[in-house]
N, C-alpha and C. Protein backbone atom coordinates (compact mmCIF):
# COMPACT_ATOMS: atom_id res chain seq x y z
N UNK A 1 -20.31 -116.34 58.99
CA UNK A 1 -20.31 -117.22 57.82
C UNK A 1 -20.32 -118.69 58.24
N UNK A 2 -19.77 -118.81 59.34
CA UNK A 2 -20.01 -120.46 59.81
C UNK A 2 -20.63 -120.89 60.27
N UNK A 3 -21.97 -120.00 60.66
CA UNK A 3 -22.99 -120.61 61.37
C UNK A 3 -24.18 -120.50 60.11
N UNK A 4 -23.81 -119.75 59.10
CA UNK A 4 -24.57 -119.62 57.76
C UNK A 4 -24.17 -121.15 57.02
N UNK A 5 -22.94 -121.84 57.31
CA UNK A 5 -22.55 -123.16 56.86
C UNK A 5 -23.26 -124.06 57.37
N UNK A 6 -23.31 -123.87 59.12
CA UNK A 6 -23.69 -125.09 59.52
C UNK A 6 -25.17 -124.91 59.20
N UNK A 7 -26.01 -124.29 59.29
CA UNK A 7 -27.73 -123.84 59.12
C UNK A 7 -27.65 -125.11 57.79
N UNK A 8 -26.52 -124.52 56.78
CA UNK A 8 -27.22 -124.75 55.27
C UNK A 8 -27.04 -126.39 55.18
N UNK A 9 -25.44 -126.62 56.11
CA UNK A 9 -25.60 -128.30 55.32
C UNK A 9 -26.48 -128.72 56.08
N UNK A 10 -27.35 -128.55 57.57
CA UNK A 10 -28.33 -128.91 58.06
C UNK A 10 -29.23 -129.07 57.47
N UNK A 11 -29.57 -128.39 56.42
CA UNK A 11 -30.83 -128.46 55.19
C UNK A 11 -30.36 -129.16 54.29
N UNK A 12 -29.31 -129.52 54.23
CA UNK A 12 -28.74 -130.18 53.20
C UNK A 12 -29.15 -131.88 53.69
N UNK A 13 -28.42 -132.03 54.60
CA UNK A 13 -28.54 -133.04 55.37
C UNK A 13 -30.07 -133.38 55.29
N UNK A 14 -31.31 -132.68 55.60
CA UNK A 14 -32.33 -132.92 55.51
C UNK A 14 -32.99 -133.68 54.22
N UNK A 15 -32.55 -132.71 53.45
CA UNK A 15 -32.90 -132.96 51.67
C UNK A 15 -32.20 -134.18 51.13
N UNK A 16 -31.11 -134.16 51.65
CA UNK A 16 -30.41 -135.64 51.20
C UNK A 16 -31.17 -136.92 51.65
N UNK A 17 -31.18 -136.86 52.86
CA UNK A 17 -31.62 -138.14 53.63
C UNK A 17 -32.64 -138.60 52.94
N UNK A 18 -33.88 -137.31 52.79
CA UNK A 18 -34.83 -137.50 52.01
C UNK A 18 -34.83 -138.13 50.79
N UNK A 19 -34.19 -137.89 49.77
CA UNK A 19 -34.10 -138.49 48.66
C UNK A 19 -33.13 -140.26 48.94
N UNK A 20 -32.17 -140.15 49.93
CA UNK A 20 -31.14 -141.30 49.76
C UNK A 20 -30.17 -141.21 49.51
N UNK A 21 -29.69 -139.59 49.16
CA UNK A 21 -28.03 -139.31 49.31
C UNK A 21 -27.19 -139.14 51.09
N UNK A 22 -26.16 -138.89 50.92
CA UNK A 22 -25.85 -138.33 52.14
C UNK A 22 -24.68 -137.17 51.48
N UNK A 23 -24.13 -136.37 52.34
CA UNK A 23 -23.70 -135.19 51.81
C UNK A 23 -22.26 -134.97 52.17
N UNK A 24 -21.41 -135.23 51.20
CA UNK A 24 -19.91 -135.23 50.93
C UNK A 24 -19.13 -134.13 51.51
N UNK A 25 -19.71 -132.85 51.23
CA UNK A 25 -19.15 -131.87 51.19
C UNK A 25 -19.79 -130.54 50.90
N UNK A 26 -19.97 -129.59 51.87
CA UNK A 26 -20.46 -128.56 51.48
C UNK A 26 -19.68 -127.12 51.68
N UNK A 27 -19.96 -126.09 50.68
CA UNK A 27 -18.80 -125.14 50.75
C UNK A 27 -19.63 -123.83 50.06
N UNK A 28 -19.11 -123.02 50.96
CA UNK A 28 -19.37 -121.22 50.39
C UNK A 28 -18.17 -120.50 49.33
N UNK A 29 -17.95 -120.19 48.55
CA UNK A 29 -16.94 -119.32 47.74
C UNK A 29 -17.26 -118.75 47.19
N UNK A 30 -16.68 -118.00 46.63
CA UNK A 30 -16.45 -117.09 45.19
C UNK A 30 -16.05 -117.43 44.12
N UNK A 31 -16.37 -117.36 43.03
CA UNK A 31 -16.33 -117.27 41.65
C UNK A 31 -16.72 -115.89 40.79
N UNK A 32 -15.23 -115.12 41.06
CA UNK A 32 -15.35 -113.64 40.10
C UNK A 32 -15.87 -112.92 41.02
N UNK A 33 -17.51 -112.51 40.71
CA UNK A 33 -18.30 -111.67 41.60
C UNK A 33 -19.24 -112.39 42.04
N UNK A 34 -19.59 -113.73 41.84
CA UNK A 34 -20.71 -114.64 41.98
C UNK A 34 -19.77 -115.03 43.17
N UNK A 35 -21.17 -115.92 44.12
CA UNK A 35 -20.95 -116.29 45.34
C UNK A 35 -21.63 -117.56 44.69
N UNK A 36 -20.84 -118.48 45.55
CA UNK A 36 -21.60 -120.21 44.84
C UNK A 36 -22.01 -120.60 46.61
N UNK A 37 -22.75 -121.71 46.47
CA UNK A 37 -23.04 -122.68 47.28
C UNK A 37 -22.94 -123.85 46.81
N UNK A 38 -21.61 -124.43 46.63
CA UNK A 38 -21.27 -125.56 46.61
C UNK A 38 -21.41 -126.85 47.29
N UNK A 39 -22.54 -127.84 46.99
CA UNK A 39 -22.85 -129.01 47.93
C UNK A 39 -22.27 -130.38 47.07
N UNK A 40 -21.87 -130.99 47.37
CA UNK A 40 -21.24 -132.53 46.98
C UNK A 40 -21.91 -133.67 47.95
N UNK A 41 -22.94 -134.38 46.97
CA UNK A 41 -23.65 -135.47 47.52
C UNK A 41 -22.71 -136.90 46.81
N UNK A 42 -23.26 -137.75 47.85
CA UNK A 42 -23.01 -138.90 47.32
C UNK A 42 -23.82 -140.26 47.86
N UNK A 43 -23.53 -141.17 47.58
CA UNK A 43 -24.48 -142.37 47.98
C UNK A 43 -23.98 -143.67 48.13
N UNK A 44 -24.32 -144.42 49.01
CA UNK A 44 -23.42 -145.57 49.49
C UNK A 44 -23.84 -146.70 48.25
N UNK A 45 -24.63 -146.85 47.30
CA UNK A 45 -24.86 -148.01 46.47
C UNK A 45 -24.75 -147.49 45.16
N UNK A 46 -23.58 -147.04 45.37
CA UNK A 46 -22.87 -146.91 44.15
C UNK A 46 -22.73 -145.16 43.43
N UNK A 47 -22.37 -145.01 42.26
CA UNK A 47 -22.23 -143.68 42.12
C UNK A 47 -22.71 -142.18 41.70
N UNK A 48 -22.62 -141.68 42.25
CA UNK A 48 -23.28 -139.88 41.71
C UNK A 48 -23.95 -139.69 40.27
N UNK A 49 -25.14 -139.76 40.13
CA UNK A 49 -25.38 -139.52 38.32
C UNK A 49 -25.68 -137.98 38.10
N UNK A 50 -25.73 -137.65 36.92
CA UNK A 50 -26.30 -135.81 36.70
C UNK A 50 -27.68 -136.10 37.37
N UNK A 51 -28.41 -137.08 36.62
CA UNK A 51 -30.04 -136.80 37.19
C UNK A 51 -29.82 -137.25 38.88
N UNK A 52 -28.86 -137.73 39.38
CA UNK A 52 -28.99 -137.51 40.94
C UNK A 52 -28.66 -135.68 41.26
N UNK A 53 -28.09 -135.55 40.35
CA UNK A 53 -27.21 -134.08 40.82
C UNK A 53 -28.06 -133.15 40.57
N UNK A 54 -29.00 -133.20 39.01
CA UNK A 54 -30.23 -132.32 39.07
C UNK A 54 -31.50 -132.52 39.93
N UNK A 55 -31.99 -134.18 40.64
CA UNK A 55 -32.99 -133.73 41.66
C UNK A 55 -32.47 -133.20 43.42
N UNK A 56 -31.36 -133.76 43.28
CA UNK A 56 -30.94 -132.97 44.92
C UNK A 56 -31.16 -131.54 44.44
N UNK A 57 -30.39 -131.31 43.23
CA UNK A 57 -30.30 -129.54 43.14
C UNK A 57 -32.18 -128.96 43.20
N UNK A 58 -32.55 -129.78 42.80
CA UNK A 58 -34.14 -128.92 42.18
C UNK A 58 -34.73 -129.11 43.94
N UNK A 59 -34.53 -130.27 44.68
CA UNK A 59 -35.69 -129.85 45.92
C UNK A 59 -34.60 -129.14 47.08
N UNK A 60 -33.02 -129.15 46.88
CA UNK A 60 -32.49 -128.05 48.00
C UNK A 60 -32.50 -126.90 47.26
N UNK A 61 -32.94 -126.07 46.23
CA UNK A 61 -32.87 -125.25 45.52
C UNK A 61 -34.52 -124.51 46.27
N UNK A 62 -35.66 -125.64 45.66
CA UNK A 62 -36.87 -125.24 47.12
C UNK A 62 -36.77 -125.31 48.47
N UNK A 63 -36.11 -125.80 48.90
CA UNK A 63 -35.40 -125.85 50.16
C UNK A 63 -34.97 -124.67 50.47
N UNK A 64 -33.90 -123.91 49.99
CA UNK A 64 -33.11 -123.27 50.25
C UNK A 64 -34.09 -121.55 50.41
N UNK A 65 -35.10 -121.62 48.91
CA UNK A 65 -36.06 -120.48 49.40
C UNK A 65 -36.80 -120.25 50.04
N UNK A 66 -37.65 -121.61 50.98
CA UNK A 66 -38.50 -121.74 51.54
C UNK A 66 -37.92 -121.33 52.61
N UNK A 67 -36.66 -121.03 53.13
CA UNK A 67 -35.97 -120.96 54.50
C UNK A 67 -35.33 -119.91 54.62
N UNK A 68 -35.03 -119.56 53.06
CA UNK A 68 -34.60 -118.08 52.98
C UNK A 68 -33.49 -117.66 54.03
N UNK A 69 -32.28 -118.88 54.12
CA UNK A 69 -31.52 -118.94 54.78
C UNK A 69 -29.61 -117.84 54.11
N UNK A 70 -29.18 -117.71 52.83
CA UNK A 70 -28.92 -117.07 52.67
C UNK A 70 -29.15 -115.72 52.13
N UNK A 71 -28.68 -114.95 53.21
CA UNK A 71 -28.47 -113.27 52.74
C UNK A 71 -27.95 -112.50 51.32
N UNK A 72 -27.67 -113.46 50.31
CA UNK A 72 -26.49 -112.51 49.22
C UNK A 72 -27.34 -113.39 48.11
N UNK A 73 -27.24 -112.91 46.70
CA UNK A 73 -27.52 -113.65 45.55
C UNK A 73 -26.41 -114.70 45.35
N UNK A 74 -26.35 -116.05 44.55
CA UNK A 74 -25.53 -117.34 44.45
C UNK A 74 -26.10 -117.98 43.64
N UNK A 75 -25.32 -118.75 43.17
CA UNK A 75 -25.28 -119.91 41.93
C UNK A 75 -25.22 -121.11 43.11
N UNK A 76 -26.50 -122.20 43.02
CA UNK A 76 -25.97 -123.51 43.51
C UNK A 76 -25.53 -124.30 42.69
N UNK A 77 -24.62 -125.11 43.11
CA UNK A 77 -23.67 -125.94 42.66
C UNK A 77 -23.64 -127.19 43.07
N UNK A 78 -24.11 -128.47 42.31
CA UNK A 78 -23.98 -129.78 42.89
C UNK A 78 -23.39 -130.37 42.23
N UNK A 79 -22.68 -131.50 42.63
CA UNK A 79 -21.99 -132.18 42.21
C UNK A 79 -21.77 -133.32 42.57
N UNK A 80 -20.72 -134.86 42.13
CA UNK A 80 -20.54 -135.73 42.97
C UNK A 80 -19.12 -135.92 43.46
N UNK A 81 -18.91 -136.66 44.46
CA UNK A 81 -17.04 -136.66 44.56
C UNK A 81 -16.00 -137.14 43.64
N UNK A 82 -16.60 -137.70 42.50
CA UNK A 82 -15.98 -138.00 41.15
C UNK A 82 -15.47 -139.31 41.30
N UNK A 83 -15.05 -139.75 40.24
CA UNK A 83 -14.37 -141.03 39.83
C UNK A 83 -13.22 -141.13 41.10
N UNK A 84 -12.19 -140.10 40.93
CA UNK A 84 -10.50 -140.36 41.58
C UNK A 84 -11.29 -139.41 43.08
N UNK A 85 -11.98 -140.05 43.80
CA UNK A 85 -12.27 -139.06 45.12
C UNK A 85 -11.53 -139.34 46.31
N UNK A 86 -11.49 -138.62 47.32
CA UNK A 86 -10.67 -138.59 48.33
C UNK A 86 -11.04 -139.46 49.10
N UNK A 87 -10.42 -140.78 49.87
CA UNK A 87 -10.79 -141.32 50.73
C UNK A 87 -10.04 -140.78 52.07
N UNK A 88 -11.23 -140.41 52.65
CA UNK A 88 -11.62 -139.55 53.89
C UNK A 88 -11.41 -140.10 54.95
N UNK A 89 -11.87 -141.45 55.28
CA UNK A 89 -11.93 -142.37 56.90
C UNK A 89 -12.05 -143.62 56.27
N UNK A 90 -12.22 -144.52 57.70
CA UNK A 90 -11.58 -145.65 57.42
C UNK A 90 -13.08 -146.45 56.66
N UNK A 91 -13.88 -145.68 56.77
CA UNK A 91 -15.77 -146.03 56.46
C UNK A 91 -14.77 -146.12 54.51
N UNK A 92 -14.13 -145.41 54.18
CA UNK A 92 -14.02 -144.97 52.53
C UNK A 92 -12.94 -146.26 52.15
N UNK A 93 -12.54 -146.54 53.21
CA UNK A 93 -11.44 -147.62 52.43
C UNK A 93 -11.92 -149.12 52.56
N UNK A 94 -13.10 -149.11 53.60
CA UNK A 94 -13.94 -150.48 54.16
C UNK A 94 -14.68 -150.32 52.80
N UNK A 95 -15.50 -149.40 52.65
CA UNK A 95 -15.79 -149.34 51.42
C UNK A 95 -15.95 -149.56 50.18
N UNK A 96 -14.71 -148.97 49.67
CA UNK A 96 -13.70 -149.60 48.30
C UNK A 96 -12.90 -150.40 48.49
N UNK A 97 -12.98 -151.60 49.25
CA UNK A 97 -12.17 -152.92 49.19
C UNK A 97 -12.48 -153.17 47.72
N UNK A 98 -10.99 -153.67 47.18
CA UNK A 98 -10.77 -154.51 45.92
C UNK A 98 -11.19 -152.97 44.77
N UNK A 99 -11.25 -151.96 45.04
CA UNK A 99 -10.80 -150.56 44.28
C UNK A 99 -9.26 -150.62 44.36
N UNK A 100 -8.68 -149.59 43.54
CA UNK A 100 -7.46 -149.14 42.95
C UNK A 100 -7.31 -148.07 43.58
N UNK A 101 -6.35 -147.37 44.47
CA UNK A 101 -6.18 -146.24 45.10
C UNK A 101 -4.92 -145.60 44.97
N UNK A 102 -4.94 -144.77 45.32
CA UNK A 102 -2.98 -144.01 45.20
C UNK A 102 -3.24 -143.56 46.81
N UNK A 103 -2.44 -143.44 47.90
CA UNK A 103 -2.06 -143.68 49.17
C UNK A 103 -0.38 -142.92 49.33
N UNK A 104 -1.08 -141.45 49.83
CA UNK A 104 0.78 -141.10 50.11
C UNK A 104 0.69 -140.95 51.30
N UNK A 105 1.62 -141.92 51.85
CA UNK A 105 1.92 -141.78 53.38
C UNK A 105 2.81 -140.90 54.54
N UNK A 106 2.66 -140.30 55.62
CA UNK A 106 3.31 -139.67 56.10
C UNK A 106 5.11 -139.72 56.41
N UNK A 107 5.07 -141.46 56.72
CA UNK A 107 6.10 -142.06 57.20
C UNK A 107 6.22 -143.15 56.26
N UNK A 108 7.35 -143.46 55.42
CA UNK A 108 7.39 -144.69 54.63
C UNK A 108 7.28 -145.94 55.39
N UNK A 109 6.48 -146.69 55.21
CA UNK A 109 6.43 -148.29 55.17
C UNK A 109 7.31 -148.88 54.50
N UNK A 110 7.88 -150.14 54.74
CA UNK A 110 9.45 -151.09 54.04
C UNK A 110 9.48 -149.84 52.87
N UNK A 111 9.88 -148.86 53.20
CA UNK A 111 10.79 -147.83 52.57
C UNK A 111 10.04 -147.18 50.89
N UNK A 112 8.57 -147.43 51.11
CA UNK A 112 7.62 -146.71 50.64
C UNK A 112 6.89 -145.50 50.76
N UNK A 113 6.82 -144.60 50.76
CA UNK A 113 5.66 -143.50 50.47
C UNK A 113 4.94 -143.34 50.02
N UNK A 114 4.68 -144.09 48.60
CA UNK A 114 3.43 -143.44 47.98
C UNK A 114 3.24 -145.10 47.26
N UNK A 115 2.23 -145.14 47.55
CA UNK A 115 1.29 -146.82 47.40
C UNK A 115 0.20 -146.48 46.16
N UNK A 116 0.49 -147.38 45.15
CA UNK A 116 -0.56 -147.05 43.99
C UNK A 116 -0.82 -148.63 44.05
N UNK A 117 -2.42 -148.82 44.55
CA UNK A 117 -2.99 -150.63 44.02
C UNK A 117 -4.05 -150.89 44.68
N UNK A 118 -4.59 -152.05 44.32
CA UNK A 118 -5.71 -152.35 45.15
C UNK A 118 -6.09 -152.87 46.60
N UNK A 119 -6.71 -152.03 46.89
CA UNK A 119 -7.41 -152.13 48.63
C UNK A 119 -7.87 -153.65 48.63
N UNK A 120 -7.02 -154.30 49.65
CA UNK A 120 -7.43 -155.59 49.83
C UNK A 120 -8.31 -155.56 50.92
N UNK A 121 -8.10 -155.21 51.99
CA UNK A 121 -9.05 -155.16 53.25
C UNK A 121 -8.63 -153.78 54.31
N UNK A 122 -9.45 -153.77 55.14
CA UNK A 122 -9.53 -152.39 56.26
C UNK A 122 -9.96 -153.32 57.24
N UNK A 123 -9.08 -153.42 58.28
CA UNK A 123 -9.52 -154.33 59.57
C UNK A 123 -8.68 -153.24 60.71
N UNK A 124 -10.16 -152.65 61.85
CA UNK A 124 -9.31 -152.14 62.46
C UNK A 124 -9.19 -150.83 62.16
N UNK A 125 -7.90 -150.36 62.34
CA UNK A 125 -7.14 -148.79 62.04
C UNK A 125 -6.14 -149.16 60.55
N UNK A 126 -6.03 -150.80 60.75
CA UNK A 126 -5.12 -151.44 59.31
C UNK A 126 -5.61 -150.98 58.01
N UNK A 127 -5.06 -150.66 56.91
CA UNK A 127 -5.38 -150.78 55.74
C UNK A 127 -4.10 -151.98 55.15
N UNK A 128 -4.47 -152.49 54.05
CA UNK A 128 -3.49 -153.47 53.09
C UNK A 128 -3.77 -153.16 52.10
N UNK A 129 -2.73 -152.91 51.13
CA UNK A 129 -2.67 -152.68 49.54
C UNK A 129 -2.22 -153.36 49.24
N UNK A 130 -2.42 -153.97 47.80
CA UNK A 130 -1.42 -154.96 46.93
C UNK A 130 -1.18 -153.68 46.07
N UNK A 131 -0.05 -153.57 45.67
CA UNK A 131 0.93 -153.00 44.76
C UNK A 131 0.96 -153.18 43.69
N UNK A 132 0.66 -151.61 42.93
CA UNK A 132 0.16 -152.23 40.99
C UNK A 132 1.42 -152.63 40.31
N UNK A 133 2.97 -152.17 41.32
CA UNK A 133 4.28 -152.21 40.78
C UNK A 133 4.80 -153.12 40.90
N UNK A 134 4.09 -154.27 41.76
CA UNK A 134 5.37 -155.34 42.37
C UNK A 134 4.41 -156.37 42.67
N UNK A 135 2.70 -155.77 42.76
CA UNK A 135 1.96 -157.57 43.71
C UNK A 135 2.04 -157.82 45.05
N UNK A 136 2.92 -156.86 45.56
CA UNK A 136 3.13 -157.17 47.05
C UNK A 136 2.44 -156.29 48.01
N UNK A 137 2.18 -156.97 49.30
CA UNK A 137 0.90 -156.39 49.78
C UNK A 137 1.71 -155.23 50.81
N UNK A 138 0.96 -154.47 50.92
CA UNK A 138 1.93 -153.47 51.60
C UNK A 138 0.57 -152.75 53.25
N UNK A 139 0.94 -152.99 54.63
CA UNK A 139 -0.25 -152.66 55.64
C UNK A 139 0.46 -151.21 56.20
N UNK A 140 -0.54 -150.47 56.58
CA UNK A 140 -0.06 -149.37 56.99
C UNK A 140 -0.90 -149.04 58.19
N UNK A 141 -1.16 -148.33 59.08
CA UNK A 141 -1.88 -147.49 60.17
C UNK A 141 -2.60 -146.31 59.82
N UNK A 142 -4.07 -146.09 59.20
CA UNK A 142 -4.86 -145.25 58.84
C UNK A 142 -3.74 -143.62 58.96
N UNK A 143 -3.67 -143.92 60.33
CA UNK A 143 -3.43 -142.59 61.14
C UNK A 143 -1.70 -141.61 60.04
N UNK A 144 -0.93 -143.13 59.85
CA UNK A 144 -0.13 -142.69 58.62
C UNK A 144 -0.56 -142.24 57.36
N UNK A 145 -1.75 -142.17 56.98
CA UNK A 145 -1.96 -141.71 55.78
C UNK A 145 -2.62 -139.95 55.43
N UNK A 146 -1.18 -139.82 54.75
CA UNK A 146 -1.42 -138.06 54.77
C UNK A 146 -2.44 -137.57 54.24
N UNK A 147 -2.76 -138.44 52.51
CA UNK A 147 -4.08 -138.50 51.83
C UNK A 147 -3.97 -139.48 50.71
N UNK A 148 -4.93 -139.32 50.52
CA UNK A 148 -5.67 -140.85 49.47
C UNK A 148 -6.54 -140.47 48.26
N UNK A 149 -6.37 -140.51 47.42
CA UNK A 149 -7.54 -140.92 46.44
C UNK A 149 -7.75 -142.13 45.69
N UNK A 150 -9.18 -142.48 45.23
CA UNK A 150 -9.32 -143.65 44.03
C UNK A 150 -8.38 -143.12 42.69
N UNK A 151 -7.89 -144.18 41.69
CA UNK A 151 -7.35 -144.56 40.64
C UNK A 151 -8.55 -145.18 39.66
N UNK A 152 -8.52 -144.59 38.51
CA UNK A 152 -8.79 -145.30 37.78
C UNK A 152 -8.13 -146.27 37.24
């Protein structure tokens, strides 16, 4: 099954580039008795639309038969990483400078854990938040951060 993963986001990867996405996330599961192929694109100038989500789906959908790479019947599934998405590496927080994030940390900072505010800068392994509770800027070490998502 994991070399059936890597084959597919390889085609994925292909089909994206092609159009101008790059590819978030890709995943095999179950749903009931259906088997999905779950792919999550996204794009660096800005955000995921349906009609991005219906032409990736329509040419990795020809993609996918032309290669006749999975064995079982499946539902594909596209999608984007959504509004509140996970920031992943330090590329996601360079990124969304001056975005709104929630930030729970491994180890509290001046006796914090969980950081809700806006990404001031990423320099480095550094991140800095200003604080939606207080205004005050709060720096941490990437490597401390257990996980992250955007805030609306």
């Amino acid at each position: 099954m994991e070399d059936l993963k890597k084959e597919l986001l390889a085609l994925a990867n292909e089909v994206a580039n092609n159009l101008g996405y790059s590819i978030y996330d890709l995943g095999l599961s179950r749903r009931g008795k259906k088997r999905l192929v779950k792919v999550t694109i996204d794009k660096l100038d800005g955000y995921i639309s349906i009609s991005d989500c219906e032409s990736f789906s329509a040419e990795f959908d020809r993609a996918l038969d032309s290669a006749d790479l999975v064995p079982f019947s499946y539902d594909l599934v596209v999608e984007s990483p959504g509004l509140e998405r996970a920031l992943r590496d330090l590329d996601d927080y360079f990124r969304f400078t001056g975005e709104k994030a929630k930030i729970i940390l491994k180890e509290p900072v001046e006796g914090i854990s969980v950081v809700i505010g806006k990404i001031v800068s990423c320099q480095g392994e550094v991140v800095t938040v200003e604080s939606s509770e207080n205004g005050k800027e709060i720096a941490f070490h990437f490597s401390n951060v257990k996980r992250a998502n955007l805030k609306l």
